[in-house]
C-alpha atoms as a PDB file:
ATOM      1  CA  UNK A   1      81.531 274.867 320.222  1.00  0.00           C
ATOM      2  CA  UNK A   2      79.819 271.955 322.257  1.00  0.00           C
ATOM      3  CA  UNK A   3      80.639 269.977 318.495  1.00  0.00           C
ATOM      4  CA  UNK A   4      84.147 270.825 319.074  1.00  0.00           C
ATOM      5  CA  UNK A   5      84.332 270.201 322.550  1.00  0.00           C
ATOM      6  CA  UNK A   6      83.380 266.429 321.886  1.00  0.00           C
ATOM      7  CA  UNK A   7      85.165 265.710 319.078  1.00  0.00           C
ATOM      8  CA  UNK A   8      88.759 267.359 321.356  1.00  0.00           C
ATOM      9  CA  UNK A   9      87.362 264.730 323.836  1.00  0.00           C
ATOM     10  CA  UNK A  10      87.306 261.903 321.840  1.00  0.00           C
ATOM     11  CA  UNK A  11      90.893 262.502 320.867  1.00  0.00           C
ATOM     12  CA  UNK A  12      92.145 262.853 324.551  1.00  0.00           C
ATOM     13  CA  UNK A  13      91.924 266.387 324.668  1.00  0.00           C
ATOM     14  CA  UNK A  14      90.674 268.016 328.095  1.00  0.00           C
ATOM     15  CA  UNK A  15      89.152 271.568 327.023  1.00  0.00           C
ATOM     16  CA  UNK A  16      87.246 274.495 329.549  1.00  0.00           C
ATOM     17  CA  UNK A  17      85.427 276.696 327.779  1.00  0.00           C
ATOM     18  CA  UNK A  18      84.445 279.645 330.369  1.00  0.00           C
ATOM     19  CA  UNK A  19      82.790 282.919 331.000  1.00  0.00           C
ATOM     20  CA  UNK A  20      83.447 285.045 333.813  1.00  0.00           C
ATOM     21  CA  UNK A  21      80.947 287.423 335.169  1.00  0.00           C
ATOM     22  CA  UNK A  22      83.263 289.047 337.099  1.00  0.00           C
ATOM     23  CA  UNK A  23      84.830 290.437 334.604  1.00  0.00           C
ATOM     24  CA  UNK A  24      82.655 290.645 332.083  1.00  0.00           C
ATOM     25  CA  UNK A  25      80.795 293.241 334.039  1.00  0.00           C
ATOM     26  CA  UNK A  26      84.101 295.229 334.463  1.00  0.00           C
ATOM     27  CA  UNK A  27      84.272 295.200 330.666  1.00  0.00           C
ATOM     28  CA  UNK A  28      87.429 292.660 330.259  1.00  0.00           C
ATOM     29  CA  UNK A  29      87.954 289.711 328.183  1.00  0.00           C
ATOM     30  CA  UNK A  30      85.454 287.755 330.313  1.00  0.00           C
ATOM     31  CA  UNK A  31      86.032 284.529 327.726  1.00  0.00           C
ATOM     32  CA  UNK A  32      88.353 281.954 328.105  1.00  0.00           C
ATOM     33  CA  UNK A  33      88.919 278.416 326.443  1.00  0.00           C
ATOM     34  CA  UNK A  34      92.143 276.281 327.515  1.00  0.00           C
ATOM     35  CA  UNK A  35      92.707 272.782 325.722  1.00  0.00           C
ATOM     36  CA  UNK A  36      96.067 270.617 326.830  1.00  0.00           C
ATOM     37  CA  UNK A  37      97.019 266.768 326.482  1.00  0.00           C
ATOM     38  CA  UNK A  38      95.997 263.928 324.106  1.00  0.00           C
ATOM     39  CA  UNK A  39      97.807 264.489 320.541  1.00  0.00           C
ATOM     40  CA  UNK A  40      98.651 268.003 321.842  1.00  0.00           C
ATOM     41  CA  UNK A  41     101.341 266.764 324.101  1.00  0.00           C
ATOM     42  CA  UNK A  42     101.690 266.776 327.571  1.00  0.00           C
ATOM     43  CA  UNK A  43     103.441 269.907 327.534  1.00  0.00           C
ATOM     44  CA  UNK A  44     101.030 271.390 325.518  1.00  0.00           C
ATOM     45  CA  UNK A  45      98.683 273.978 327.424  1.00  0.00           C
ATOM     46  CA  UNK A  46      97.186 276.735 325.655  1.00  0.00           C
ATOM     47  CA  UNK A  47      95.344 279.125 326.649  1.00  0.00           C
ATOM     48  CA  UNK A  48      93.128 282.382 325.218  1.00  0.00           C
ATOM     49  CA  UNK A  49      91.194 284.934 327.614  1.00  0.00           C
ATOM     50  CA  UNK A  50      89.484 287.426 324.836  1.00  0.00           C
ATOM     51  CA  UNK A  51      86.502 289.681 324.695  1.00  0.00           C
ATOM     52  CA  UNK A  52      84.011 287.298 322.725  1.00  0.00           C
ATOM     53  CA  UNK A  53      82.821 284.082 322.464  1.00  0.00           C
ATOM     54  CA  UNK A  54      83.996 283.855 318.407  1.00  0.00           C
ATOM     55  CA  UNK A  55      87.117 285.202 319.373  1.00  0.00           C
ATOM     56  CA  UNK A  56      88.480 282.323 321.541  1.00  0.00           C
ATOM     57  CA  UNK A  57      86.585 279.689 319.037  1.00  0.00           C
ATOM     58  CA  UNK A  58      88.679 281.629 316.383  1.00  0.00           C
ATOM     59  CA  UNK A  59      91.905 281.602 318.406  1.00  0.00           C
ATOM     60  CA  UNK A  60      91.186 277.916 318.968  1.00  0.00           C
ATOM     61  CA  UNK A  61      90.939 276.478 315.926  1.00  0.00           C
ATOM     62  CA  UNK A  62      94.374 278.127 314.934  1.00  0.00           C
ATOM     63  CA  UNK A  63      96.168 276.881 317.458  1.00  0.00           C
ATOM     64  CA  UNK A  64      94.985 273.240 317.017  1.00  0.00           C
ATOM     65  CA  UNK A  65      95.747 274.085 312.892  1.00  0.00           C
ATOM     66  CA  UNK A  66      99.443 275.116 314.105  1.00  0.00           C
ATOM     67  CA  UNK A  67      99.312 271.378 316.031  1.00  0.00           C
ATOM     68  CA  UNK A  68      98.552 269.652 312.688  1.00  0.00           C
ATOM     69  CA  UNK A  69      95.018 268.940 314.831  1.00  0.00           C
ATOM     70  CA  UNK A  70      92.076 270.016 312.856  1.00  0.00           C
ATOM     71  CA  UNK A  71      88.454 268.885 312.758  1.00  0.00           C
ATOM     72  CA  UNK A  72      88.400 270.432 309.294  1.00  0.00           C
ATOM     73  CA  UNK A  73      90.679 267.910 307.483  1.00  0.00           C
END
């Protein structure tokens, strides 16, 4: 993820990858990742709050694939 992170930065992309204790001990989706700006667009926010890790990573990546933004290609 911190690979990720970095390579989003370089490209003008602010991203907060997050835990929440809070609710992680109340047993909801305690994860959260949020990326906006750069080549996303200034009106681009998006935003996942899930129950792992690996899920928002997952959610992530297709979201930047649906932006034509991909540090796979």
């Amino acid at each position: 993820m911190f690979e990720l992170m970095e390579w989003l930065s370089e490209r003008g992309v602010t991203t907060v990858f997050k835990v929440d204790g809070e609710r992680m001990v109340e047993r909801r989706a305690a994860w959260m990742v949020i990326v906006s700006g750069g080549p996303l667009g200034e009106d681009s926010f998006f935003r996942a709050d899930l129950a792992t890790a690996d899920a928002c990573l997952d959610a992530l990546l297709a979201h930047l694939e649906d932006k034509g933004l991909s540090p796979f290609a």
